[in-house]
C-alpha atoms as a PDB file:
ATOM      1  CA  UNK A   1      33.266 -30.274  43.410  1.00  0.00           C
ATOM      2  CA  UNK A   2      35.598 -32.941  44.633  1.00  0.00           C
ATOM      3  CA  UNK A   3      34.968 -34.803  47.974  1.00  0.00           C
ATOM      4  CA  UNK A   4      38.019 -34.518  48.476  1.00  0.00           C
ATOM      5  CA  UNK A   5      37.562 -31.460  50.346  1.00  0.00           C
ATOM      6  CA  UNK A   6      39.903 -29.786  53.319  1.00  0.00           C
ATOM      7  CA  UNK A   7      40.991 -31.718  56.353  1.00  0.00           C
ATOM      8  CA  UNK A   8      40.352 -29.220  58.445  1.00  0.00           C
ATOM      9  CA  UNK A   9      37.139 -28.036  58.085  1.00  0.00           C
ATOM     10  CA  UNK A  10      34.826 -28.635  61.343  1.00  0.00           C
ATOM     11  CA  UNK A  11      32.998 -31.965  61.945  1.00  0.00           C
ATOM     12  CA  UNK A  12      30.312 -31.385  64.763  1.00  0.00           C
ATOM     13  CA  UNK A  13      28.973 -28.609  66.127  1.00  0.00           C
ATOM     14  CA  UNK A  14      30.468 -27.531  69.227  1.00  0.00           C
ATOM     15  CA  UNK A  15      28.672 -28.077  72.651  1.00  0.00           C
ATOM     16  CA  UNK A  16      30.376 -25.198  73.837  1.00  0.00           C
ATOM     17  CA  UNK A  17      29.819 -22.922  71.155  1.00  0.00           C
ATOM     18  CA  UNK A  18      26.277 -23.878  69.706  1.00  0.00           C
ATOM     19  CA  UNK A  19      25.854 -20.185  67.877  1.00  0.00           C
ATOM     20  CA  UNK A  20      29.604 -20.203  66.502  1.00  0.00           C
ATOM     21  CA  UNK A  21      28.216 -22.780  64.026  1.00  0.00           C
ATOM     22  CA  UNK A  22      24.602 -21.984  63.515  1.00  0.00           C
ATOM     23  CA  UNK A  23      22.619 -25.340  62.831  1.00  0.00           C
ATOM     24  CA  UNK A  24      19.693 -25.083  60.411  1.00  0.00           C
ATOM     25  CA  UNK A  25      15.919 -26.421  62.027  1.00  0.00           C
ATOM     26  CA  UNK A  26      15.596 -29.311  60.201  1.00  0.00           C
ATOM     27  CA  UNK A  27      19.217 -30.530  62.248  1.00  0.00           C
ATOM     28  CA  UNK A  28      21.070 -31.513  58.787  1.00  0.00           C
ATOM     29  CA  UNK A  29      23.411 -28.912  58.645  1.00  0.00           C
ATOM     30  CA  UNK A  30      25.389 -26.181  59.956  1.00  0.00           C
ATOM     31  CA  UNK A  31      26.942 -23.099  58.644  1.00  0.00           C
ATOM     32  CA  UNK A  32      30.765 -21.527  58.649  1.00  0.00           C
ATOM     33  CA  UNK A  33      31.400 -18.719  56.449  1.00  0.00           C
ATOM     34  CA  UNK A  34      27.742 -18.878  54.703  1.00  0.00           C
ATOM     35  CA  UNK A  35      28.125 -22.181  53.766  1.00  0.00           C
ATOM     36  CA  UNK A  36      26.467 -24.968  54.442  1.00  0.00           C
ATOM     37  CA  UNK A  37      28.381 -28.360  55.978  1.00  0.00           C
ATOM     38  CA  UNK A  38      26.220 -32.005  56.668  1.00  0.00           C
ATOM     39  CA  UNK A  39      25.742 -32.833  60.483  1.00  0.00           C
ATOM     40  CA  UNK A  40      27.090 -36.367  61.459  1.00  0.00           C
ATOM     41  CA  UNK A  41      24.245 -38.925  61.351  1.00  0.00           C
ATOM     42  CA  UNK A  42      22.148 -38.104  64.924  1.00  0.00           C
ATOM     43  CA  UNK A  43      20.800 -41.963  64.429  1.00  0.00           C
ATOM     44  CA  UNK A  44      24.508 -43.135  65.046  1.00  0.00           C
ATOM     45  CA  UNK A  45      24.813 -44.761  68.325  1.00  0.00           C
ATOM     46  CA  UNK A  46      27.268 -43.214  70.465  1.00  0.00           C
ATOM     47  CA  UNK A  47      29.763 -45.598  70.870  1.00  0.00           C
ATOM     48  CA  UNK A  48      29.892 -46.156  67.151  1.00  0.00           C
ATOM     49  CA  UNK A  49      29.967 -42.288  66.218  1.00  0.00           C
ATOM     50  CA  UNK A  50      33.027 -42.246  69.251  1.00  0.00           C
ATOM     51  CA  UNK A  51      34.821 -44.909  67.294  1.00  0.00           C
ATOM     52  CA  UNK A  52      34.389 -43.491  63.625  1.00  0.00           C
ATOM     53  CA  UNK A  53      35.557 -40.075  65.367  1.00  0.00           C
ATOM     54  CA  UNK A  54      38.509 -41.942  66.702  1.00  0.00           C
ATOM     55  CA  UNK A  55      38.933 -43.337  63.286  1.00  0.00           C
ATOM     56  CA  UNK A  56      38.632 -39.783  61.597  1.00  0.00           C
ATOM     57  CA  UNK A  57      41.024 -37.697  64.064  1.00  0.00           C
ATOM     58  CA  UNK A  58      43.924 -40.966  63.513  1.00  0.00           C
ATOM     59  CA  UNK A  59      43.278 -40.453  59.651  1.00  0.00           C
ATOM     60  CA  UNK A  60      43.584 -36.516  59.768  1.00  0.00           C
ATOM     61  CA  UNK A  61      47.153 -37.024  61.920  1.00  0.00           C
ATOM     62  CA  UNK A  62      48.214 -39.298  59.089  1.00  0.00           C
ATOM     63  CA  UNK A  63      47.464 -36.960  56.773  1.00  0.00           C
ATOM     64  CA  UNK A  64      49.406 -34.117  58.241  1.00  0.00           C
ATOM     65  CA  UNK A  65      52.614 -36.471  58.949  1.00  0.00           C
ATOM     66  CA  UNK A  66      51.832 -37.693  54.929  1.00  0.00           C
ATOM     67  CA  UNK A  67      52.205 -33.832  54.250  1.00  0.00           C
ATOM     68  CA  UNK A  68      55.246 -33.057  56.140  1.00  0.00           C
ATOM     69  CA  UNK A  69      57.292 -35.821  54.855  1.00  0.00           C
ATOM     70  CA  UNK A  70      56.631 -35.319  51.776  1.00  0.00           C
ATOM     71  CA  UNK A  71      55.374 -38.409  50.804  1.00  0.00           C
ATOM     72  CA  UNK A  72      52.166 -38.270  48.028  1.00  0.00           C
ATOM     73  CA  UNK A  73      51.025 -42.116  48.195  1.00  0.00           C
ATOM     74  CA  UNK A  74      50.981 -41.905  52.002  1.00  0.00           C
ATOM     75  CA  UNK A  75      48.829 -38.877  52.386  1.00  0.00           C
ATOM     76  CA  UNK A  76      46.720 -40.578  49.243  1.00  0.00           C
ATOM     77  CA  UNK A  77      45.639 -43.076  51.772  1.00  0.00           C
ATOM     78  CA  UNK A  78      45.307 -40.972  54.673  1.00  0.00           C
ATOM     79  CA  UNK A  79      42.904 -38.557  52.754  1.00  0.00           C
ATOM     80  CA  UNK A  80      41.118 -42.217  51.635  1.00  0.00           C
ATOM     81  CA  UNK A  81      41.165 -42.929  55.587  1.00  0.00           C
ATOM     82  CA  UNK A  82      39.653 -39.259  56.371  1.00  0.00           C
ATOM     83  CA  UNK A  83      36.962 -39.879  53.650  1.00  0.00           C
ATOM     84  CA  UNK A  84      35.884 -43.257  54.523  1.00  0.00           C
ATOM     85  CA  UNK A  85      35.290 -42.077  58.373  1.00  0.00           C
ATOM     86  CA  UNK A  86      33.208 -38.944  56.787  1.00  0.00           C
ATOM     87  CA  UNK A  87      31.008 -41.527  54.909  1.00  0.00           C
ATOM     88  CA  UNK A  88      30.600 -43.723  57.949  1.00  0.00           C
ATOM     89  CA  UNK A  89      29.515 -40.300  59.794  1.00  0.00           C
ATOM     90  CA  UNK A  90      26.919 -39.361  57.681  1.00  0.00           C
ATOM     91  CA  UNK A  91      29.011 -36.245  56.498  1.00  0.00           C
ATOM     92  CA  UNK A  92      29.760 -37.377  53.345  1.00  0.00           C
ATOM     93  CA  UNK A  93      28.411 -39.740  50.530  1.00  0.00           C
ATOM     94  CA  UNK A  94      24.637 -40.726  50.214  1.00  0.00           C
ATOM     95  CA  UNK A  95      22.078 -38.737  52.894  1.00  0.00           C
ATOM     96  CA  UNK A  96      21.680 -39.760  56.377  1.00  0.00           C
ATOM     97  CA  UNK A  97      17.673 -38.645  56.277  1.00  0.00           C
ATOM     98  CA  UNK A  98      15.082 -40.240  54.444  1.00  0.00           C
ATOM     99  CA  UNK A  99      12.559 -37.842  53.488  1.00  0.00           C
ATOM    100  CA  UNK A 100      13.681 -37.787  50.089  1.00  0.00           C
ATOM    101  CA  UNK A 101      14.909 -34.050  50.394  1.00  0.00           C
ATOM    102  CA  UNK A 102      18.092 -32.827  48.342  1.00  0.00           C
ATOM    103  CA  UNK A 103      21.394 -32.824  49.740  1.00  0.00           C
ATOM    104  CA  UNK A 104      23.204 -28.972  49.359  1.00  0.00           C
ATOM    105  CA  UNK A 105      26.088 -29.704  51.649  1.00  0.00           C
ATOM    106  CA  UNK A 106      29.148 -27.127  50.884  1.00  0.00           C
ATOM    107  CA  UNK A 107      26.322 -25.339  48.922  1.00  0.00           C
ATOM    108  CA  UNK A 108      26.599 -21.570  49.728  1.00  0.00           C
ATOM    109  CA  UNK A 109      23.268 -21.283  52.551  1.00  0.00           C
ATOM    110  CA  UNK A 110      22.123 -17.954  50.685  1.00  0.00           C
ATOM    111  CA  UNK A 111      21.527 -20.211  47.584  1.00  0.00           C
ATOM    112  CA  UNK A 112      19.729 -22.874  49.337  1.00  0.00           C
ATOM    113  CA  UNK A 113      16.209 -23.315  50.956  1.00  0.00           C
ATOM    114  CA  UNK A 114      17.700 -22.294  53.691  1.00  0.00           C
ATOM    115  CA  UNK A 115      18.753 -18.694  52.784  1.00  0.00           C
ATOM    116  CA  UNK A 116      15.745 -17.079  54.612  1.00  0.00           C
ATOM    117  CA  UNK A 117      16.096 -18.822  57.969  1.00  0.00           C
ATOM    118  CA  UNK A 118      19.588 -17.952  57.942  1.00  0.00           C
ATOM    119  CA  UNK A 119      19.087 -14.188  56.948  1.00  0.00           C
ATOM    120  CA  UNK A 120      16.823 -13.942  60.238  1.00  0.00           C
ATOM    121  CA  UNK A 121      19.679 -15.529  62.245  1.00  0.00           C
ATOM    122  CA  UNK A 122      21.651 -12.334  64.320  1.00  0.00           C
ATOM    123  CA  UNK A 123      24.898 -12.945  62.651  1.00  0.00           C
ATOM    124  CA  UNK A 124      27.934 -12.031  65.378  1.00  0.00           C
ATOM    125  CA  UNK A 125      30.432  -9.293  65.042  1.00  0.00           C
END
């Protein structure tokens, strides 16, 4: 699979939502729709993480204007822009952690080592 993934899938786990997005224990992940998305790098200092935020909401409006005018080597870049602020997060590209442990981001969580903690999670209605 691509890393070129959707624009619009979420980033960081809401504060106010924490169980909409259930975050595995180990704090590398979290889950929408049984799959399993990388958590920005919690070693980022805050002003930095603001700034590559800033830098990753600018690229995903650039995108979208790209899109509506129609114009292919404009969202190209903004889609480069979005990508390069994922990397600088920690949510894409090499592994923030350095354990040595495998990376299964967008990995389905049921196919993971991660299946059985998430089967004991009270899934909502």
């Amino acid at each position: 699979m691509s890393d070129a993934m959707p624009d619009t899938m979420p980033d960081a786990i809401s504060d106010k939502q924490p169980d909409k997005y259930p975050v595995t224990p180990d704090g590398r992940y979290f889950v929408v729709n049984g799959r399993l998305w990388r958590t920005s790098n919690p070693h980022l200092a805050p002003d930095v993480r603001q700034e590559l935020v800033v830098q990753l909401m600018n690229a995903r409006r650039q995108v979208g204007a790209a899109k509506k005018a129609d114009d292919a080597a404009a969202e190209r870049s903004a889609r480069a822009a979005v990508d390069e602020a994922k990397r600088a997060l920690g949510e894409r590209g090499p592994v923030w952690w350095t354990d040595g442990a495998p990376d299964f981001n967008r990995r389905m969580v049921g196919n993971t080592p991660y299946a059985d903690w998430y089967a004991g999670i009270a899934q909502p209605e």
